[in-house]
C-alpha atoms as a PDB file:
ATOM      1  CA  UNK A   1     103.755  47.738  70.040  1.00  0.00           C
ATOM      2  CA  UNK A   2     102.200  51.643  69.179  1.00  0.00           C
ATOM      3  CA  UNK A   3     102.078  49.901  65.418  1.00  0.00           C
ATOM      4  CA  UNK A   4     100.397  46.237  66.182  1.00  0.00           C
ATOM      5  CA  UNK A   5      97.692  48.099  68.383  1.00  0.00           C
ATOM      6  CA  UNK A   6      96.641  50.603  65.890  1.00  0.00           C
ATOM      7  CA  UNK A   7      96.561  47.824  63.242  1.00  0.00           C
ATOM      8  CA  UNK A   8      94.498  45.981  65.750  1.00  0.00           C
ATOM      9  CA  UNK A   9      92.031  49.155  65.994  1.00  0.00           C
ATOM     10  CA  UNK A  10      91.733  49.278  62.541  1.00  0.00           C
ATOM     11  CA  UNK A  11      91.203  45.652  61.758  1.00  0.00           C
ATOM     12  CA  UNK A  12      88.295  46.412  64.384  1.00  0.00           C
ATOM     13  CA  UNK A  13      86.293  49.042  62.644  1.00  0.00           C
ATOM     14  CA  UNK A  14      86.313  47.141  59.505  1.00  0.00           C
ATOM     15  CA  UNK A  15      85.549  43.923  60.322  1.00  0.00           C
ATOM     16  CA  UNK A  16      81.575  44.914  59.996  1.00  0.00           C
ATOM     17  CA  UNK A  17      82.407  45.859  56.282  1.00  0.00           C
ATOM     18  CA  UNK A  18      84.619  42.175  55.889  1.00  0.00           C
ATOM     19  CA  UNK A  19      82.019  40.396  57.291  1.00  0.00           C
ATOM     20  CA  UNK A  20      79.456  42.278  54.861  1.00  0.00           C
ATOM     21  CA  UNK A  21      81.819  41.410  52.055  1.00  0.00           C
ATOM     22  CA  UNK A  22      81.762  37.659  53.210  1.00  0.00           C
ATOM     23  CA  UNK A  23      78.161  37.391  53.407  1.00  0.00           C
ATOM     24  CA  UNK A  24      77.889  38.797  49.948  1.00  0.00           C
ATOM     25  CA  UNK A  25      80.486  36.204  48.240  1.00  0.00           C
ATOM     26  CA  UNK A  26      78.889  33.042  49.985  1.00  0.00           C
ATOM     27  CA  UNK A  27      75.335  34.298  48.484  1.00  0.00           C
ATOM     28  CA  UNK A  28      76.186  35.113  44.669  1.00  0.00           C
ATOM     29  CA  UNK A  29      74.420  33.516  42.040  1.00  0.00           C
ATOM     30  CA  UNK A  30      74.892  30.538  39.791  1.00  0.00           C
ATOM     31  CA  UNK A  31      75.186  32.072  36.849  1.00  0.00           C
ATOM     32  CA  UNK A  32      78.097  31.047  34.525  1.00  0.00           C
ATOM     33  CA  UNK A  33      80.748  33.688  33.483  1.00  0.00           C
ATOM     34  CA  UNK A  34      81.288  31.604  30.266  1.00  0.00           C
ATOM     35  CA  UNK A  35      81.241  28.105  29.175  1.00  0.00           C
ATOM     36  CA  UNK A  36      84.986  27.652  29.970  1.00  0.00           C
ATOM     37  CA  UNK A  37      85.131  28.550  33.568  1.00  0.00           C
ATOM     38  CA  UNK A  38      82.681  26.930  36.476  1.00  0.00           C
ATOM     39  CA  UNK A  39      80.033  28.683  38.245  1.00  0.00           C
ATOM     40  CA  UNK A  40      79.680  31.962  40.172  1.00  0.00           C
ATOM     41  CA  UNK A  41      79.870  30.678  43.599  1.00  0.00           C
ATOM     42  CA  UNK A  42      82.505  30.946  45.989  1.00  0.00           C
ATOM     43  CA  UNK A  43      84.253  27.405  46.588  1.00  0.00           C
ATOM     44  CA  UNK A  44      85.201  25.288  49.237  1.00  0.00           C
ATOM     45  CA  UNK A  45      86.819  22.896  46.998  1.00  0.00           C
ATOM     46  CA  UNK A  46      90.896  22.921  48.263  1.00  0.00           C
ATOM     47  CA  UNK A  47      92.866  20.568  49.326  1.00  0.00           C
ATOM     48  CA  UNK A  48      96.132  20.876  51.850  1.00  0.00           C
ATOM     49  CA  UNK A  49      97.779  17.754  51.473  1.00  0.00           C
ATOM     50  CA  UNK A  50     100.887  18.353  53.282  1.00  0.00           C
ATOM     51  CA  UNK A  51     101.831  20.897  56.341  1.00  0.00           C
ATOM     52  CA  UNK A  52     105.029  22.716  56.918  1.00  0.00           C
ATOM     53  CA  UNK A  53     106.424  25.075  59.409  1.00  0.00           C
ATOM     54  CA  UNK A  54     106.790  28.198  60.060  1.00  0.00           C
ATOM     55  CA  UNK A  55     108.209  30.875  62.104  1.00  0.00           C
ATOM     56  CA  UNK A  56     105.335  32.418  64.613  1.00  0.00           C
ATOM     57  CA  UNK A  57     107.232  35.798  64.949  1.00  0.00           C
ATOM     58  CA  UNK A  58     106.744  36.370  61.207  1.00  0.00           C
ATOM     59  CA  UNK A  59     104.350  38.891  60.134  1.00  0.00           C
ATOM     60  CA  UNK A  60     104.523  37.903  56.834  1.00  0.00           C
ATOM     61  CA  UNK A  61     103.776  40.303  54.144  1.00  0.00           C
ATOM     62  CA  UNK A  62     105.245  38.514  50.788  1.00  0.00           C
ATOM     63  CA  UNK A  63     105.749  34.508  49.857  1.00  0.00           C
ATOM     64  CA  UNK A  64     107.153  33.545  46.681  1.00  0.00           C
ATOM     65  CA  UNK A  65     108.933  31.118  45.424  1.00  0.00           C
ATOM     66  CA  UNK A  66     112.118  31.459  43.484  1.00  0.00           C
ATOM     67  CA  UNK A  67     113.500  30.279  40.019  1.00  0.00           C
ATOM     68  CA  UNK A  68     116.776  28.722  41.934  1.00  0.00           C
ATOM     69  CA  UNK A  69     114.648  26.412  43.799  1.00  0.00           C
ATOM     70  CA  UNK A  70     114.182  28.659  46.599  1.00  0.00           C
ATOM     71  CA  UNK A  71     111.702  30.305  49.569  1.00  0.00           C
ATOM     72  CA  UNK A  72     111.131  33.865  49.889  1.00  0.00           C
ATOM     73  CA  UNK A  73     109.455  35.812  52.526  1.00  0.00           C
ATOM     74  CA  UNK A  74     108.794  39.259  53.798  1.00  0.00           C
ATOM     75  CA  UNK A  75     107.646  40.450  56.847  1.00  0.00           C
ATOM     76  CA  UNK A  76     106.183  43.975  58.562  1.00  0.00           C
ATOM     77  CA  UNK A  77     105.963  45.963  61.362  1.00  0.00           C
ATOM     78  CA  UNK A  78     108.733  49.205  61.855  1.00  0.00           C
ATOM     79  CA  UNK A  79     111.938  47.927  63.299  1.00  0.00           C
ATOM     80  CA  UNK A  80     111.136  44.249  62.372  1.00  0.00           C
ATOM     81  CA  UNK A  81     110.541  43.745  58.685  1.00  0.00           C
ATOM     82  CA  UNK A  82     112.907  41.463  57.168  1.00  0.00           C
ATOM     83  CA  UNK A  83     113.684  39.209  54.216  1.00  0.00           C
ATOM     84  CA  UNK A  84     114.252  35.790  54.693  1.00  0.00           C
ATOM     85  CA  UNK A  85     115.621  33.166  52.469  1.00  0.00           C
ATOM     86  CA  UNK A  86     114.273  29.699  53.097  1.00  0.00           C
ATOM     87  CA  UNK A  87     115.229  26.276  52.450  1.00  0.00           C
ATOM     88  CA  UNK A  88     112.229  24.548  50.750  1.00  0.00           C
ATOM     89  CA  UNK A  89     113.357  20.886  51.978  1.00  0.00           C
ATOM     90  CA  UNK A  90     113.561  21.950  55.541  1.00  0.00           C
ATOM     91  CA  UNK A  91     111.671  24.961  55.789  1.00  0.00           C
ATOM     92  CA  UNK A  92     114.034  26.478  57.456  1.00  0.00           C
ATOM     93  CA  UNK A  93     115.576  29.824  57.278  1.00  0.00           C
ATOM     94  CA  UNK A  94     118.755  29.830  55.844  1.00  0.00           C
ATOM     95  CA  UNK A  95     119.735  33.389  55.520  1.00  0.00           C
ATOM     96  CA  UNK A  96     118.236  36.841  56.501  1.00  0.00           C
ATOM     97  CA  UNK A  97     118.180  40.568  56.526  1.00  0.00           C
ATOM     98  CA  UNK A  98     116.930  43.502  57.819  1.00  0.00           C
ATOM     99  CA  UNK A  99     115.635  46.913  56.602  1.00  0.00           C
ATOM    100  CA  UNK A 100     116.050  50.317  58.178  1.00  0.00           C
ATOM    101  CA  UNK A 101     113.522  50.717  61.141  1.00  0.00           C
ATOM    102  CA  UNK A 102     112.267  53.694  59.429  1.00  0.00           C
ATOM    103  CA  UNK A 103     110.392  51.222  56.986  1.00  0.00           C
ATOM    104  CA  UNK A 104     107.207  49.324  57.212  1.00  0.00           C
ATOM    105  CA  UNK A 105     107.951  45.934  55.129  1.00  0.00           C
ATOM    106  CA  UNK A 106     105.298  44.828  52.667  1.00  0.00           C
ATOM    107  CA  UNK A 107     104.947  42.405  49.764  1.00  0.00           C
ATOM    108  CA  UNK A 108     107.717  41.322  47.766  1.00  0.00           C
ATOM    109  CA  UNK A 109     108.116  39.025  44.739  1.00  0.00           C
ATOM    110  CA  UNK A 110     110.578  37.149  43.078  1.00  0.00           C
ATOM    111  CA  UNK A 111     111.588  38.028  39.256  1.00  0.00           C
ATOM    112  CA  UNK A 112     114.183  38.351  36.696  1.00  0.00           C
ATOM    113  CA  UNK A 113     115.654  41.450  35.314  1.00  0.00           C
ATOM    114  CA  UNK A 114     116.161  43.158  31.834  1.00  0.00           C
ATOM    115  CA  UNK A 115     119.693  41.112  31.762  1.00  0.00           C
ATOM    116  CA  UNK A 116     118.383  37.646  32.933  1.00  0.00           C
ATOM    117  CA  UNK A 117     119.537  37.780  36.614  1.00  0.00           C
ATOM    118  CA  UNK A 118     117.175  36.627  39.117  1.00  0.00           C
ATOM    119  CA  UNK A 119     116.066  39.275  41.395  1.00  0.00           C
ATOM    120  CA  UNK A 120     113.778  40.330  44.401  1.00  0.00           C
ATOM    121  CA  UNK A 121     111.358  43.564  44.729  1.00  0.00           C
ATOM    122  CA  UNK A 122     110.525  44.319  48.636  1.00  0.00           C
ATOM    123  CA  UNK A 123     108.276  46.876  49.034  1.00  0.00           C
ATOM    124  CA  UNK A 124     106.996  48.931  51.902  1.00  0.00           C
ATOM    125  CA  UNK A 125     103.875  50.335  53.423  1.00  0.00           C
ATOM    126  CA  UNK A 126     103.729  54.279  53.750  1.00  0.00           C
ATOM    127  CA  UNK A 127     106.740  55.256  52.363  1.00  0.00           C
ATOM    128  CA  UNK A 128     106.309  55.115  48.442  1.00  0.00           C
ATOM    129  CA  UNK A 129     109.974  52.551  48.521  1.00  0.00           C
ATOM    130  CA  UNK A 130     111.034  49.965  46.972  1.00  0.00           C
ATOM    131  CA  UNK A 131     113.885  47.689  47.600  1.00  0.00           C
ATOM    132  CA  UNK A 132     115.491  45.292  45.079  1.00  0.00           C
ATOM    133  CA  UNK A 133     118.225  42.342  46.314  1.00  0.00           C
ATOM    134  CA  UNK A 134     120.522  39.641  44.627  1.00  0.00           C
ATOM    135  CA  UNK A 135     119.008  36.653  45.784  1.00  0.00           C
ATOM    136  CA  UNK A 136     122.091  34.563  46.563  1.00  0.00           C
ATOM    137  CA  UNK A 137     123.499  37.260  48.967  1.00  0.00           C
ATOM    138  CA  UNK A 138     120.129  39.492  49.961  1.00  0.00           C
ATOM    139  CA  UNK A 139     122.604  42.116  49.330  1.00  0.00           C
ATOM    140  CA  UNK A 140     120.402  45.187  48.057  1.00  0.00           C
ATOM    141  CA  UNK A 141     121.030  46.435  44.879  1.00  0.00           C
ATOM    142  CA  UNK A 142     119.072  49.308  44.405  1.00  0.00           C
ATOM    143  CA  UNK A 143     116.142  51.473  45.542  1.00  0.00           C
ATOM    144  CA  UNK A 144     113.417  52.748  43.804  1.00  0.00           C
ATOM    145  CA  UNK A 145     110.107  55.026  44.272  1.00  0.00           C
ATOM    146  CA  UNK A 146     106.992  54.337  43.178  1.00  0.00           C
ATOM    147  CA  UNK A 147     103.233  55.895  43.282  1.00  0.00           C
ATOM    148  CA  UNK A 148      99.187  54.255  43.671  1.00  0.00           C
ATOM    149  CA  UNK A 149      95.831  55.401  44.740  1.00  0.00           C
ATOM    150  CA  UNK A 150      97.011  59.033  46.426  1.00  0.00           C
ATOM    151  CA  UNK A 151      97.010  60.722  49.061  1.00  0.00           C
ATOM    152  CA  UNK A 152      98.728  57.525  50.588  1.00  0.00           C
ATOM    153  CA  UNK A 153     100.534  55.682  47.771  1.00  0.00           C
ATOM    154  CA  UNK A 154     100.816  52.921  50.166  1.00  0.00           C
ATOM    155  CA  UNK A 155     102.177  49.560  48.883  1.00  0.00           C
ATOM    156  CA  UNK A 156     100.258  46.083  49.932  1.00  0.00           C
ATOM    157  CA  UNK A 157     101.322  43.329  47.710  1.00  0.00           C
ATOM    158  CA  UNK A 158     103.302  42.613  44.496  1.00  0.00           C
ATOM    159  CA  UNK A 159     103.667  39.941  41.947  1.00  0.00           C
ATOM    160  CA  UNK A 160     105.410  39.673  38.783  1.00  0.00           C
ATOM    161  CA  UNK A 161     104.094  39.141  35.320  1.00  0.00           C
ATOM    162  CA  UNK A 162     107.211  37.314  33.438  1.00  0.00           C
ATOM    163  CA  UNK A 163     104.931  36.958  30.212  1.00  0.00           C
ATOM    164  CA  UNK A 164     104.403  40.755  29.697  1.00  0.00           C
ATOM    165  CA  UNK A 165     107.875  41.685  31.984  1.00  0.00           C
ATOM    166  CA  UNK A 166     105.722  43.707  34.661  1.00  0.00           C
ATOM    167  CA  UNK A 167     105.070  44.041  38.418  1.00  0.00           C
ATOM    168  CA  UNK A 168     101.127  44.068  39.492  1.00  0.00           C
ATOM    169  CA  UNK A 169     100.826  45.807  43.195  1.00  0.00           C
ATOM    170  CA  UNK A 170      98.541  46.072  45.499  1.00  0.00           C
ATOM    171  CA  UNK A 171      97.680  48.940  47.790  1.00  0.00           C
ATOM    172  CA  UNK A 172      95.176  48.239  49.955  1.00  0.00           C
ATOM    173  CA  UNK A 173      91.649  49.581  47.436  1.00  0.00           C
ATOM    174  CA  UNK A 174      89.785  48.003  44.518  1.00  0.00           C
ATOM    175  CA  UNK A 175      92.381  48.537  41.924  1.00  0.00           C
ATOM    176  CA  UNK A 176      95.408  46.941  40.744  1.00  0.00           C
ATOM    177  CA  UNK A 177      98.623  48.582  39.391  1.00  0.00           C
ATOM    178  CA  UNK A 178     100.476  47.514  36.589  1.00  0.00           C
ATOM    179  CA  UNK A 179     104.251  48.739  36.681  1.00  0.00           C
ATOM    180  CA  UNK A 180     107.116  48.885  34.677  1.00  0.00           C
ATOM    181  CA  UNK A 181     110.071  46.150  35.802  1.00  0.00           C
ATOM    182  CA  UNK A 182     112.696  48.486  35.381  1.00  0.00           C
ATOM    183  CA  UNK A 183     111.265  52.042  36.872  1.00  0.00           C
ATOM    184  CA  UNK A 184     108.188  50.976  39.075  1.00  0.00           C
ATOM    185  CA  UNK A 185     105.992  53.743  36.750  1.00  0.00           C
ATOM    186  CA  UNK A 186     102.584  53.235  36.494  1.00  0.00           C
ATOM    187  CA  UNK A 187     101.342  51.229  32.896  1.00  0.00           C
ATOM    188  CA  UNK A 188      97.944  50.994  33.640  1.00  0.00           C
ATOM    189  CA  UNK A 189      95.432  50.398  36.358  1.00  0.00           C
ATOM    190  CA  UNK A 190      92.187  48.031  36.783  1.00  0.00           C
ATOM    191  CA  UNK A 191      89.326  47.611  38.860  1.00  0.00           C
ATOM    192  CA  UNK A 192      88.653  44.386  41.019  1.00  0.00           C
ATOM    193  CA  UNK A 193      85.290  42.943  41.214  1.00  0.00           C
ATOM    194  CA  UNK A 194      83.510  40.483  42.323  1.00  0.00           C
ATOM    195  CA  UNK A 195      81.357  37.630  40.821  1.00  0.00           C
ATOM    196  CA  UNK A 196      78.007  40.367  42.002  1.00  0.00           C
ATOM    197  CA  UNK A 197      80.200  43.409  40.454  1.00  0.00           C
ATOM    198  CA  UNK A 198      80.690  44.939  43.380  1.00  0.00           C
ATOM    199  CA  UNK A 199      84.515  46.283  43.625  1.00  0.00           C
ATOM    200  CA  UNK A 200      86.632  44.725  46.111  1.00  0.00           C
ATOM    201  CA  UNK A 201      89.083  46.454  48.237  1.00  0.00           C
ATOM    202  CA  UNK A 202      91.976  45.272  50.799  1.00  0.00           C
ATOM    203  CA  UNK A 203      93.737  43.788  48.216  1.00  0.00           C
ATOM    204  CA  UNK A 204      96.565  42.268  49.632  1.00  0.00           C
ATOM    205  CA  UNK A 205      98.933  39.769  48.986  1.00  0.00           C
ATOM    206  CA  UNK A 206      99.173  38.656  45.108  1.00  0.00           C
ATOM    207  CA  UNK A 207     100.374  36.017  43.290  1.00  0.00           C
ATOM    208  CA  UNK A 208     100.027  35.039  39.406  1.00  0.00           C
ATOM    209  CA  UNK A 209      98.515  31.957  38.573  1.00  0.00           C
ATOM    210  CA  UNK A 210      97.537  30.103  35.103  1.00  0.00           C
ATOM    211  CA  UNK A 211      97.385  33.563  33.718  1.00  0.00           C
ATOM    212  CA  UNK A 212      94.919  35.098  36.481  1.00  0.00           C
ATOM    213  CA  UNK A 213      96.084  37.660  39.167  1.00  0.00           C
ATOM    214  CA  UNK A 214      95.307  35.565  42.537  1.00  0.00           C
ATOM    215  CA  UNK A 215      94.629  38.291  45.572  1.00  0.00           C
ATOM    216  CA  UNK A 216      93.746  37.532  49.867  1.00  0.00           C
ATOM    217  CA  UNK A 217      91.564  39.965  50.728  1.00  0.00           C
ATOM    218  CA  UNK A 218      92.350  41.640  54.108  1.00  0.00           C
ATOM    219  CA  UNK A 219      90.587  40.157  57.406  1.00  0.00           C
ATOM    220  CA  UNK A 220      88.835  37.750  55.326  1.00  0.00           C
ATOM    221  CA  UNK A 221      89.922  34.138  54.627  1.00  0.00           C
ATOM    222  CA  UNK A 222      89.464  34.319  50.945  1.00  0.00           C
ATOM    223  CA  UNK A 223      91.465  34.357  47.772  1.00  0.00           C
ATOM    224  CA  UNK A 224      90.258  35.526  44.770  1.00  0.00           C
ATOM    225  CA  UNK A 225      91.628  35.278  41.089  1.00  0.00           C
ATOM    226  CA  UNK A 226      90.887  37.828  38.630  1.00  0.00           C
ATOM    227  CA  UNK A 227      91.447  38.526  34.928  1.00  0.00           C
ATOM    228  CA  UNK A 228      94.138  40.698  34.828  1.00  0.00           C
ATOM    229  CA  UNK A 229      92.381  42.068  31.299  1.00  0.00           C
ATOM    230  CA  UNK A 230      89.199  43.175  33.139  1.00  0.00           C
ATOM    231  CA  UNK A 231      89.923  43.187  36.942  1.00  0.00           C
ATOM    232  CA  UNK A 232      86.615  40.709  37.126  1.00  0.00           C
ATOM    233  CA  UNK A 233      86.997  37.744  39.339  1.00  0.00           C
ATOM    234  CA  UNK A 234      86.962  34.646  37.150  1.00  0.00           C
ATOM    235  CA  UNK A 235      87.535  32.007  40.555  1.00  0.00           C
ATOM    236  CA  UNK A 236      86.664  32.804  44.327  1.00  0.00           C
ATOM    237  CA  UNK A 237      87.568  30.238  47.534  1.00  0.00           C
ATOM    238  CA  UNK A 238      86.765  30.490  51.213  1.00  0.00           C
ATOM    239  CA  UNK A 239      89.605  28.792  53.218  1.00  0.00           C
ATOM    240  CA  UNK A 240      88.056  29.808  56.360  1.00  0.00           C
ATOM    241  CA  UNK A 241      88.409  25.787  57.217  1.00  0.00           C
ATOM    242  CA  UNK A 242      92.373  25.460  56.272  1.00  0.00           C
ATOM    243  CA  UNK A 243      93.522  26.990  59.226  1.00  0.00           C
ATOM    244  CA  UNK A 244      90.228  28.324  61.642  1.00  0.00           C
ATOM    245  CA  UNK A 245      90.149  31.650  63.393  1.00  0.00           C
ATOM    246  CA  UNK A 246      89.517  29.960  66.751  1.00  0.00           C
ATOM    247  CA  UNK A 247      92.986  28.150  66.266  1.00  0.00           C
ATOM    248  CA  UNK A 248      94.996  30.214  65.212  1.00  0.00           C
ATOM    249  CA  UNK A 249      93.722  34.095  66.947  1.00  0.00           C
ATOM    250  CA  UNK A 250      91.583  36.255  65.095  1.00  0.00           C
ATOM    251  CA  UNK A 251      94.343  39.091  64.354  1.00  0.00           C
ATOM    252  CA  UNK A 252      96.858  36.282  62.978  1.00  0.00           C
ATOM    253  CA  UNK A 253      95.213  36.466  59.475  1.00  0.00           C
ATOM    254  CA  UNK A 254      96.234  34.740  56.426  1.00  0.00           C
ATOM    255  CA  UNK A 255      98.353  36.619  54.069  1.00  0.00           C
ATOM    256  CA  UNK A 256     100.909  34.646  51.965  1.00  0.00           C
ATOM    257  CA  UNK A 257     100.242  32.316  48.560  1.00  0.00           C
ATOM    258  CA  UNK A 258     103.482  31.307  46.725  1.00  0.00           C
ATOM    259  CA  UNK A 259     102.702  29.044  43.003  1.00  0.00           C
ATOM    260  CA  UNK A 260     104.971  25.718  43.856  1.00  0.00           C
ATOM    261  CA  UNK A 261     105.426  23.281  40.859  1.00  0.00           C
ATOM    262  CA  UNK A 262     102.605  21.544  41.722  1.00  0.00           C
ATOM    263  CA  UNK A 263     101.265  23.112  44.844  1.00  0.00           C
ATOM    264  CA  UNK A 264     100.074  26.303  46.088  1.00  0.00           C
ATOM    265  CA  UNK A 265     101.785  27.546  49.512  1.00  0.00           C
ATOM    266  CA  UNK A 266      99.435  29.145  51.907  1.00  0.00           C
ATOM    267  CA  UNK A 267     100.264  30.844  55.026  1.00  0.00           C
ATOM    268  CA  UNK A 268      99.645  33.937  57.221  1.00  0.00           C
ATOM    269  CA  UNK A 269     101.036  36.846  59.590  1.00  0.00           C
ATOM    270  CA  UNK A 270     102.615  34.716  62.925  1.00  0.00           C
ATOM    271  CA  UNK A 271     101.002  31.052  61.696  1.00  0.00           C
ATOM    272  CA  UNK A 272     103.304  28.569  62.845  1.00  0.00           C
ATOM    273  CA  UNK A 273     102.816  26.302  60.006  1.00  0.00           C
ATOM    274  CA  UNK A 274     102.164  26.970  55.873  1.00  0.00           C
ATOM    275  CA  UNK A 275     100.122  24.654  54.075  1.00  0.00           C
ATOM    276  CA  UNK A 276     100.929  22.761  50.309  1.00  0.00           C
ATOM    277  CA  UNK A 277      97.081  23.169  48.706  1.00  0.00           C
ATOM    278  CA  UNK A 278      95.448  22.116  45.984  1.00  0.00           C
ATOM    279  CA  UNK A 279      92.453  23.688  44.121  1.00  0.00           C
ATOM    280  CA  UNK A 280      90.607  20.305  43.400  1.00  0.00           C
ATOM    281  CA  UNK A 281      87.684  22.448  41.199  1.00  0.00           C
ATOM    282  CA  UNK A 282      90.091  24.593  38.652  1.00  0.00           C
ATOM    283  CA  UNK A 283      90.845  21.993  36.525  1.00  0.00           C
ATOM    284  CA  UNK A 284      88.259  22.707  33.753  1.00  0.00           C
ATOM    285  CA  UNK A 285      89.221  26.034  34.188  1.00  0.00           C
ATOM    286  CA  UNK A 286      92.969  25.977  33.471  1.00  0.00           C
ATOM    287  CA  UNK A 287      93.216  22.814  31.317  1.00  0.00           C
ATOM    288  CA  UNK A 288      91.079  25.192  28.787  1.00  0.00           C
ATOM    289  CA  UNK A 289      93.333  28.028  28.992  1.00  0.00           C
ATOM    290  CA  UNK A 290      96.354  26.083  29.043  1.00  0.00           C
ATOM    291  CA  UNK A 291      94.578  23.870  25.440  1.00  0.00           C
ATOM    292  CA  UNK A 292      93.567  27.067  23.885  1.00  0.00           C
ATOM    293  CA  UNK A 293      97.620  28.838  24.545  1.00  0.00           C
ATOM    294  CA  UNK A 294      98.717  25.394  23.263  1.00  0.00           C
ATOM    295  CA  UNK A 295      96.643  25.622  20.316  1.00  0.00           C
ATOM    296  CA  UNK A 296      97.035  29.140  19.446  1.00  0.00           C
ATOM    297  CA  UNK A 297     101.543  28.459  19.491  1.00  0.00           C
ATOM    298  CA  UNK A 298     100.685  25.520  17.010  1.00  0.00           C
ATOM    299  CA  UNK A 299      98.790  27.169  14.270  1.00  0.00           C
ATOM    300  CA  UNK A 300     101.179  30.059  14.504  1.00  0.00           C
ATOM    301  CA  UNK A 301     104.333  27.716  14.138  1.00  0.00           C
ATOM    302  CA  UNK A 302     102.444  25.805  11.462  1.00  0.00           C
ATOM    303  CA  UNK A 303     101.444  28.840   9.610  1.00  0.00           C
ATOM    304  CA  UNK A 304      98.166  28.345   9.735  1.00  0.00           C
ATOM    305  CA  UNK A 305      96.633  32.225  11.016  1.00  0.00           C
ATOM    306  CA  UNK A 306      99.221  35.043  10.002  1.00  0.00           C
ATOM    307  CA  UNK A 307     102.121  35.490  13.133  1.00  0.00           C
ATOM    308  CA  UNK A 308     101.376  38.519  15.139  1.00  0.00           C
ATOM    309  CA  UNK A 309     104.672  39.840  16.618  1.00  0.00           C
ATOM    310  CA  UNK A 310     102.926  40.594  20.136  1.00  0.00           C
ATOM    311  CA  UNK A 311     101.822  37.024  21.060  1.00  0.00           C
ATOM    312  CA  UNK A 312     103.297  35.784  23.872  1.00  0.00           C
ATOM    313  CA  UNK A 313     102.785  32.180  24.921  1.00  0.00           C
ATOM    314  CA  UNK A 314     100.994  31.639  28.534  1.00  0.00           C
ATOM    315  CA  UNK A 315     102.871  28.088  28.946  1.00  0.00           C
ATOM    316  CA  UNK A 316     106.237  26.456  28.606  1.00  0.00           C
ATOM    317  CA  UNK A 317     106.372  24.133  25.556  1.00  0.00           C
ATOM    318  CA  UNK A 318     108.135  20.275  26.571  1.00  0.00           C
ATOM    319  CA  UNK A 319     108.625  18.349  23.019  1.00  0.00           C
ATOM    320  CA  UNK A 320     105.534  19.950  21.194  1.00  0.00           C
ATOM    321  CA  UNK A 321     103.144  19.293  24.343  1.00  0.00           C
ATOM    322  CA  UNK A 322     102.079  21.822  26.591  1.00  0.00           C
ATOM    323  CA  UNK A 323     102.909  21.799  29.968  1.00  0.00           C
ATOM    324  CA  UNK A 324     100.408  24.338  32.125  1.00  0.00           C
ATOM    325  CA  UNK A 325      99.112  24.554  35.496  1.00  0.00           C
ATOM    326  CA  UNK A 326      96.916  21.690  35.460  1.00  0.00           C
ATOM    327  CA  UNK A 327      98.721  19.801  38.551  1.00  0.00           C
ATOM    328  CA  UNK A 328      97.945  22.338  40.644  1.00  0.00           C
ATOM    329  CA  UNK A 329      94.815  22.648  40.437  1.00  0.00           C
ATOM    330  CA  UNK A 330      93.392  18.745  40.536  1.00  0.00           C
END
């Protein structure tokens, strides 16, 4: 199609500046960001364990899953973006829908509203839209309009902060947005870097994980997690090997990560399978956020440090225990 080609002319003229960027991340130095995390070089260390299918004509935009237990994708591309609902036994597609061919289908994320219902946010590319859906029917519910880095205000990707009740989106530059759940207006805004400090841009996809904002970069088989404080990337991995170029067609790139219980989804625009991974280096990384959250809840319940109104726990508490990300990440 008119749309696929000039994508493909595009990916074209910047794949000298992704292939710059790549260079850079697999030569940064070894120097630590802080006792806590490991060191400032991009890893290899992942492991897919288990592969799934999926559907080659998707030109998936969004992956997340869903507090009922289910799949949710996106796709792109006028006059075929969709939303599918997936079965995450089978893998299968168990119910779909389309949006008007005027639109260009994006990321989307699943989240719950200010009255507890479970909802999902689809948004699109040029046209500054947003569409929210009930879940169980993919009926949409409402439509909403939204702003980022002008003149385009395009939208890339989107995730959803349940902690702080916020969407974080994408648009294709160096900086993140961070939006209000109920309007889609603009909180606040920060700069990606890099471990070098060089500012990243073709953000795409996103996904929140163990409390850092977890971004594909555009034409490049990496995913990098940044503080969502700072914008400075605190954990960067080349997956170049998961699913190689020369497999799968240079143009099919990856875009998708959906947070499983204890697994990380991986997938990309027309793959015909997704991958269950697991980031076999992050465990001294999260275990120390997910003890120091712990930590911080108990000597606030105990009395110990005066209670600040504005704390917000990072994990969910199971019988005065902490229960974080750590299975996901060893």
């Amino acid at each position: 199609s008119d749309v696929e080609e000039g994508m493909i002319e595009v990916a074209q003229e910047t794949q000298q500046q992704t292939t710059t960027t790549i260079a850079t991340a697999a030569t940064t130095t070894t120097k630590t960001t802080s006792q806590l995390f490991p060191t400032n070089i991009i890893s290899t260390a992942f492991t897919a364990y288990e592969q799934v299918p999926h559907d080659t004509t998707s030109f998936t935009q969004g992956l997340s899953y869903g507090d009922d237990g289910y799949l949710y994708e996106t796709t792109g591309l006028r006059g075929k973006s969709k939303l599918f609902k997936i079965d995450t036994n089978t893998f299968e597609v168990i119910k779909a829908t389309d949006i008007d061919d005027m639109y260009f289908g994006e990321g989307s994320t699943y989240f719950t509203d200010a009255d507890g219902n479970g909802r999902l946010i689809f948004i699109t590319y040029e046209e500054q839209t947003a569409f929210i859906y009930d879940p169980i029917t993919l009926t949409k519910l409402q439509t909403l309009s939204y702003e980022t880095t002008p003149p385009w205000n395009e939208g890339w990707g989107i995730t959803f902060d349940s902690f702080e009740g916020e969407f974080i989106l994408s648009d294709g530059t160096s900086t993140l947005f961070f939006m209000d759940r109920d309007t889609l207006q603009v909180k606040r805004r920060i700069v990606v870097t890099r471990f070098d400090g060089a500012e990243q841009d073709d953000l795409n996809e996103l996904e929140l994980m163990g409390g850092l904002i977890c971004c594909n970069i555009w034409y490049a088989d990496e995913i990098i997690c940044v503080d969502k404080i700072t914008g400075r990337s605190v954990r960067e991995y080349d997956l170049s090997t998961l699913y190689p170029r020369e497999e799968r067609g240079y143009y099919n790139v990856l875009n998708g990560i959906a947070l499983g219980e204890d697994h990380v989804l991986i997938t990309g625009k027309r793959w015909d399978r997704m991958y269950k991974v697991r980031f076999d280096d992050w465990l001294s990384c999260s275990l120390a956020i997910d003890l120091l959250s712990w930590l911080i809840e108990r000597i606030l319940k105990h009395h110990l440090l005066p209670s600040y109104g504005h704390y917000k726990p990072r994990y969910k508490r199971v019988d005065d225990t902490f229960e974080g990300m750590g299975n996901v990440w060893n």
